[in-house]
Protein backbone atom coordinates (compact mmCIF):
# COMPACT_ATOMS: atom_id res chain seq x y z
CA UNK A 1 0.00 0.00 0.00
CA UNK A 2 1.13 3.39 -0.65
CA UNK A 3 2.65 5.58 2.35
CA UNK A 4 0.56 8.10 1.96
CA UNK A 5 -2.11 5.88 1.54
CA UNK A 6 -0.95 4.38 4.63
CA UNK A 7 -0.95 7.45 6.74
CA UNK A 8 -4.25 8.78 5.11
CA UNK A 9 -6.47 6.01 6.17
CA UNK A 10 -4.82 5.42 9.70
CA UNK A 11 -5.56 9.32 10.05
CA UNK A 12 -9.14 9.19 8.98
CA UNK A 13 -9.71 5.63 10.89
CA UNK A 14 -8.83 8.19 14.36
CA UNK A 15 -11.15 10.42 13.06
CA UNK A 16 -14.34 8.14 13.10
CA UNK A 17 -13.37 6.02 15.66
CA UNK A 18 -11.55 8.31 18.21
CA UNK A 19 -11.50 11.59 17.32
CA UNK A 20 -10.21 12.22 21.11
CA UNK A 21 -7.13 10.53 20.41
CA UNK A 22 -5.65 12.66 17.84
CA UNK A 23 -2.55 13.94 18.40
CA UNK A 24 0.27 16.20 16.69
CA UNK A 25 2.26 12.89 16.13
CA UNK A 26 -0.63 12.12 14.12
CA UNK A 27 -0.21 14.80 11.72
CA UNK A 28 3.81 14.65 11.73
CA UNK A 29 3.26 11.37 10.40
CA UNK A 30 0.95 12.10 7.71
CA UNK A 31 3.49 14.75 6.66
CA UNK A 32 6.51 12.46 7.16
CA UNK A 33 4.78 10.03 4.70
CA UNK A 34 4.56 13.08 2.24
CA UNK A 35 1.05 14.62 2.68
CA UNK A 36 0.68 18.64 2.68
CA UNK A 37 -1.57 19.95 5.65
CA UNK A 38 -3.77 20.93 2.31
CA UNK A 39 -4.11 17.29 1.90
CA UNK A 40 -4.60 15.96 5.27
CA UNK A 41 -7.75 19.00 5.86
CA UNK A 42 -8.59 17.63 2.42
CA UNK A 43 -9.30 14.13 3.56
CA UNK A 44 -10.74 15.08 6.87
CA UNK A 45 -13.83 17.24 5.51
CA UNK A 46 -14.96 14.10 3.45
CA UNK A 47 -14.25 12.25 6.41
CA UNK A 48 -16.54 14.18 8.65
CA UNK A 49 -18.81 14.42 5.93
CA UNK A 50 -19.46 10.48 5.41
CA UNK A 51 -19.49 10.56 9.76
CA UNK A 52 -22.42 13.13 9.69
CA UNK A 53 -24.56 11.50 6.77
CA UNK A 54 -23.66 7.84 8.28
CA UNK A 55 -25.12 8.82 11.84
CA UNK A 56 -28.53 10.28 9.84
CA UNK A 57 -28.67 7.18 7.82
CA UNK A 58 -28.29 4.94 10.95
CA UNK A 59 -30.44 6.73 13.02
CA UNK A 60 -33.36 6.71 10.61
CA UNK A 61 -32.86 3.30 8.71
CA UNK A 62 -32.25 4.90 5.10
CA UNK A 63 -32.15 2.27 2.53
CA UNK A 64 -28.31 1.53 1.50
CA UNK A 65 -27.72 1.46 -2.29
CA UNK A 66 -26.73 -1.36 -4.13
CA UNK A 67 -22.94 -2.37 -4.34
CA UNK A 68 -23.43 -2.03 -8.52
CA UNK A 69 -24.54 1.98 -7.76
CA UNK A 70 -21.37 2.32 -4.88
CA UNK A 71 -19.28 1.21 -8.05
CA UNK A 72 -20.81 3.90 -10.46
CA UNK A 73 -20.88 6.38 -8.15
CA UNK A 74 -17.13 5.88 -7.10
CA UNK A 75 -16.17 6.19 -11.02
CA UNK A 76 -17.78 9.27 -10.96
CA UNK A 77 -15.89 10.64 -8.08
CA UNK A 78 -12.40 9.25 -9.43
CA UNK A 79 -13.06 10.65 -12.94
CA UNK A 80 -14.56 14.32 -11.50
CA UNK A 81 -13.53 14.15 -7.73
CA UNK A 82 -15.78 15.34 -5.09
CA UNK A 83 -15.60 19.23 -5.81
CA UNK A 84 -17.46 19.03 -9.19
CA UNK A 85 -20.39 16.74 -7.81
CA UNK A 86 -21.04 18.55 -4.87
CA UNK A 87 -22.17 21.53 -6.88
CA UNK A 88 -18.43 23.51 -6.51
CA UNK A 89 -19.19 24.88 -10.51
CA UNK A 90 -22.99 24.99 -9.74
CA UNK A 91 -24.73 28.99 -10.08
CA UNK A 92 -25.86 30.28 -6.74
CA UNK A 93 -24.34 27.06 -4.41
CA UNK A 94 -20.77 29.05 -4.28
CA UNK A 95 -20.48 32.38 -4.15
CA UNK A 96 -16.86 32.40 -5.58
CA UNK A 97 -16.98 36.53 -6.40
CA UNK A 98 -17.27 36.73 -2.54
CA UNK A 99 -14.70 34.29 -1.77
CA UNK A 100 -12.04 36.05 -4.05
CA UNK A 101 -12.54 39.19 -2.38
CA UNK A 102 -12.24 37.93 0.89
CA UNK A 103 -9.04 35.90 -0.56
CA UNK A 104 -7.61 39.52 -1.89
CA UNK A 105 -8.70 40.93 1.54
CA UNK A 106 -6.20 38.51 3.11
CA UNK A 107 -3.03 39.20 0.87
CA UNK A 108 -3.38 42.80 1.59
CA UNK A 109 -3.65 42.29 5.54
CA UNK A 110 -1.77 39.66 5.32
CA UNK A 111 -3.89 37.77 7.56
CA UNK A 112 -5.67 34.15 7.13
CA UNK A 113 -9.00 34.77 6.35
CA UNK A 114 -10.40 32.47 3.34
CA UNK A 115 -11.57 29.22 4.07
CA UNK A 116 -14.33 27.91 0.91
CA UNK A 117 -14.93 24.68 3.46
CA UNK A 118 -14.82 26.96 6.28
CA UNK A 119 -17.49 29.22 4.25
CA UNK A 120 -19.70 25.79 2.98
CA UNK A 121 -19.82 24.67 7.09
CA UNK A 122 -21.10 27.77 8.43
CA UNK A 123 -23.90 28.29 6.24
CA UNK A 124 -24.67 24.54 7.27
CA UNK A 125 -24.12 25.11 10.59
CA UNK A 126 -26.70 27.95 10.48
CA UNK A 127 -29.01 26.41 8.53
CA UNK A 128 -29.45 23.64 11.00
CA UNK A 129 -29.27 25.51 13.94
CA UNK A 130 -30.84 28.90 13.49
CA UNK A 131 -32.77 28.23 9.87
CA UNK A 132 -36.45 27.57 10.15
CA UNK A 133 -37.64 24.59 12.06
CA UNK A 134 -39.58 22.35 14.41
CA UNK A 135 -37.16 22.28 17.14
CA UNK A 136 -36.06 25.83 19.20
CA UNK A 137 -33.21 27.12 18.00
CA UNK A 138 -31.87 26.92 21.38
CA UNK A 139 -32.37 22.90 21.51
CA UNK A 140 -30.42 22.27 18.35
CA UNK A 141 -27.80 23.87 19.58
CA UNK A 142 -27.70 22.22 22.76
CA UNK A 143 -27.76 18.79 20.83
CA UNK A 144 -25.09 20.02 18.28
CA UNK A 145 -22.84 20.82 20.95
CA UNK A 146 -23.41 17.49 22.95
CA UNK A 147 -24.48 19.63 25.90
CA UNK A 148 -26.80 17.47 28.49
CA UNK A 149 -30.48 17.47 27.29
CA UNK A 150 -33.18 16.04 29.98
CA UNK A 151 -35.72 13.51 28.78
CA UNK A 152 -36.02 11.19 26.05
CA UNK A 153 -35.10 13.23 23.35
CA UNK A 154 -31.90 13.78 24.98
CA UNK A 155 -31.10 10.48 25.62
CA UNK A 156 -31.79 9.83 21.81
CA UNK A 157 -29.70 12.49 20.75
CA UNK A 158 -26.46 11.27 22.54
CA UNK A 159 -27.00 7.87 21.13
CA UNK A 160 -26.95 8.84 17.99
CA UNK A 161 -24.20 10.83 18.24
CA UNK A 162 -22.27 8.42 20.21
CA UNK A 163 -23.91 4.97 18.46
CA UNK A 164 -25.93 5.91 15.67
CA UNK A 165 -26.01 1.82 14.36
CA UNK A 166 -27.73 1.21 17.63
CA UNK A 167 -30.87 3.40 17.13
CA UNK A 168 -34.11 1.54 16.96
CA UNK A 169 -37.79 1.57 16.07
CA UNK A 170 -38.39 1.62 20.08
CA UNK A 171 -36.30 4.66 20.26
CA UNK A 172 -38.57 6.39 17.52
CA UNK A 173 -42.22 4.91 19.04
CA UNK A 174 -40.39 6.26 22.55
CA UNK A 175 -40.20 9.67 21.00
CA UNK A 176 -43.70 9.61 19.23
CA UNK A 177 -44.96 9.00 22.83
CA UNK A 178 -43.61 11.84 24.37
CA UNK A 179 -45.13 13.78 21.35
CA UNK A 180 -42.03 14.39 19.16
CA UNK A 181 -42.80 15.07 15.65
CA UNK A 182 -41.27 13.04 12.48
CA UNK A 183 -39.50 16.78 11.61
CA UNK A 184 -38.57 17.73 15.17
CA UNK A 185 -36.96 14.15 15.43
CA UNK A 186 -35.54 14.68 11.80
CA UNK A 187 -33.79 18.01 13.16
CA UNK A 188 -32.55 16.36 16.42
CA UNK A 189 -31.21 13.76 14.30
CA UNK A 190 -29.06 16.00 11.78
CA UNK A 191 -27.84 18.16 15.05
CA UNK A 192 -26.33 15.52 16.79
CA UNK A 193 -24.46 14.25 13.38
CA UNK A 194 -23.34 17.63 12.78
CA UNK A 195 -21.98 18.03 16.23
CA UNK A 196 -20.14 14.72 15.85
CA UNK A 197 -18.48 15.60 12.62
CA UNK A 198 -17.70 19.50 13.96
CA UNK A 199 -15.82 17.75 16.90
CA UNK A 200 -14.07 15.27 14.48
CA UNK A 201 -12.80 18.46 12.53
CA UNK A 202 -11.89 20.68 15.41
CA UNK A 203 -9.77 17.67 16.70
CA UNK A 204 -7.52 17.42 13.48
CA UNK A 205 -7.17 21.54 13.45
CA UNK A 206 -6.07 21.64 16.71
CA UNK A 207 -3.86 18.61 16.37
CA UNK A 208 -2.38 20.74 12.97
CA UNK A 209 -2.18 23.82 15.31
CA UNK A 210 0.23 22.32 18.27
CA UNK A 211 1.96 20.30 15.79
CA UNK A 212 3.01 23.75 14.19
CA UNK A 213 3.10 25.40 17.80
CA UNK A 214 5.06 22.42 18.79
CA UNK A 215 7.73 22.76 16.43
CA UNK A 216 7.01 18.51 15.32
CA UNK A 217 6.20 19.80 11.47
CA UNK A 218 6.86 23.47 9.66
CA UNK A 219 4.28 25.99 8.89
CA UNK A 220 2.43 24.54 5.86
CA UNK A 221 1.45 27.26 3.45
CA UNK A 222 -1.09 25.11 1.84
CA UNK A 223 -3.20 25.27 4.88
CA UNK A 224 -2.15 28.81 6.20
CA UNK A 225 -5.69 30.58 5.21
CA UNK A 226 -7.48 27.23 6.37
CA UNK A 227 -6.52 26.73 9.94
CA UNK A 228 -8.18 29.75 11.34
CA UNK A 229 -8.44 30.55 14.68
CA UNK A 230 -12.24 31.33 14.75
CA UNK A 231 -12.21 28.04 13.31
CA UNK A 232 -11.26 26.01 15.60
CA UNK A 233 -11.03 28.19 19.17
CA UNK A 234 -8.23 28.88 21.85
CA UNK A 235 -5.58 26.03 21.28
């Protein structure tokens, strides 16, 4: 197997498993086996990205596809890679206009400040926590932050963060009892995976942060308007 191969997928396995766990000797070894910080942020958003839509899938017993459509779809994403299908080129899903000015912005002050996955998580982040729904605003954001919730729909919320596979139809009927909604237990559902994939990410920033801090790998321009400290919070 390739290094870099190597050092991608035991990354990324720490990332879904035990995001807790990673560590600046994490990321020196990705580098060592010749990945750019770029890279390794790279591989971590689609990462946390199959973690969120896993949990939802789990949670709510979505139908998986059939190993013949895996195999088309994964053609797809070799021969156009996951920027083009997610609607990167698409009118009014990317405001790129804004993002070069804010890119320009930066050179001038000299100051990281452009992040297009940064950009693409926030307005997800406040569509499901502040956009219109079911749920108060103030609950989702308890859930997405895996802050204690009382009752059932708390308890259902940290399981599927925690143990999304272990969700059942009890766990639903338990909910419908206490008079939860299909869409308020839809919303609850998509909070808790996006709070389990925002902790996944802020684990491998922070772990790129005191590795640079640390002196274990050099400043890596590719990720020096990425790793932003409203990003990820005091280090």
């Amino acid at each position: 197997m390739d290094e870099r191969l190597r050092a991608t997928l035991g990354l990324l396995e720490k990332v879904t498993l035990s995001p807790g766990e990673i560590l600046p000797a994490d990321i020196a070894t990705a580098r060592a086996a010749g990945l750019t910080d770029r890279k390794i942020l790279d591989a971590t958003y689609v990462c946390v990205g199959f973690n969120i839509i896993a949990r939802i899938a789990d949670a709510l017993g979505f139908d998986v596809p059939s190993e013949d459509l895996f195999a088309r779809t994964a053609k797809l994403l070799v021969i156009f890679g996951y920027r083009r299908l997610s609607g990167f080129w698409t009118p009014g899903l990317y405001n790129r206009s804004g993002d070069l000015m804010l890119r320009m912005s930066s050179l001038v002050v000299k100051q990281p400040a452009f992040d297009p996955y940064d950009r693409k998580f926030r307005r997800l982040q406040k569509a499901v926590l502040s956009g219109p729904g079911s749920l108060a605003p103030a609950i989702r954001q308890t859930i997405s932050e895996g802050r204690p919730l009382s009752g059932v729909l708390g308890t259902y919320a940290e399981k599927v963060s925690q143990h999304a596979y272990m969700v059942t139809d009890e766990d639903i009927a338990e909910l419908h009892q206490a008079d939860y909604t299909d869409d308020q237990i839809f919303e609850a559902t998509v909070c808790a995976a996006l709070g389990a994939g925002l902790l996944r990410l802020e684990q491998v920033l922070r772990a790129i942060r005191l590795a640079q801090a640390e002196g274990t790998v050099s400043a890596d321009a590719s990720l020096e308007e990425s790793c932003t400290p409203s990003m990820i919070g005091a280090t």
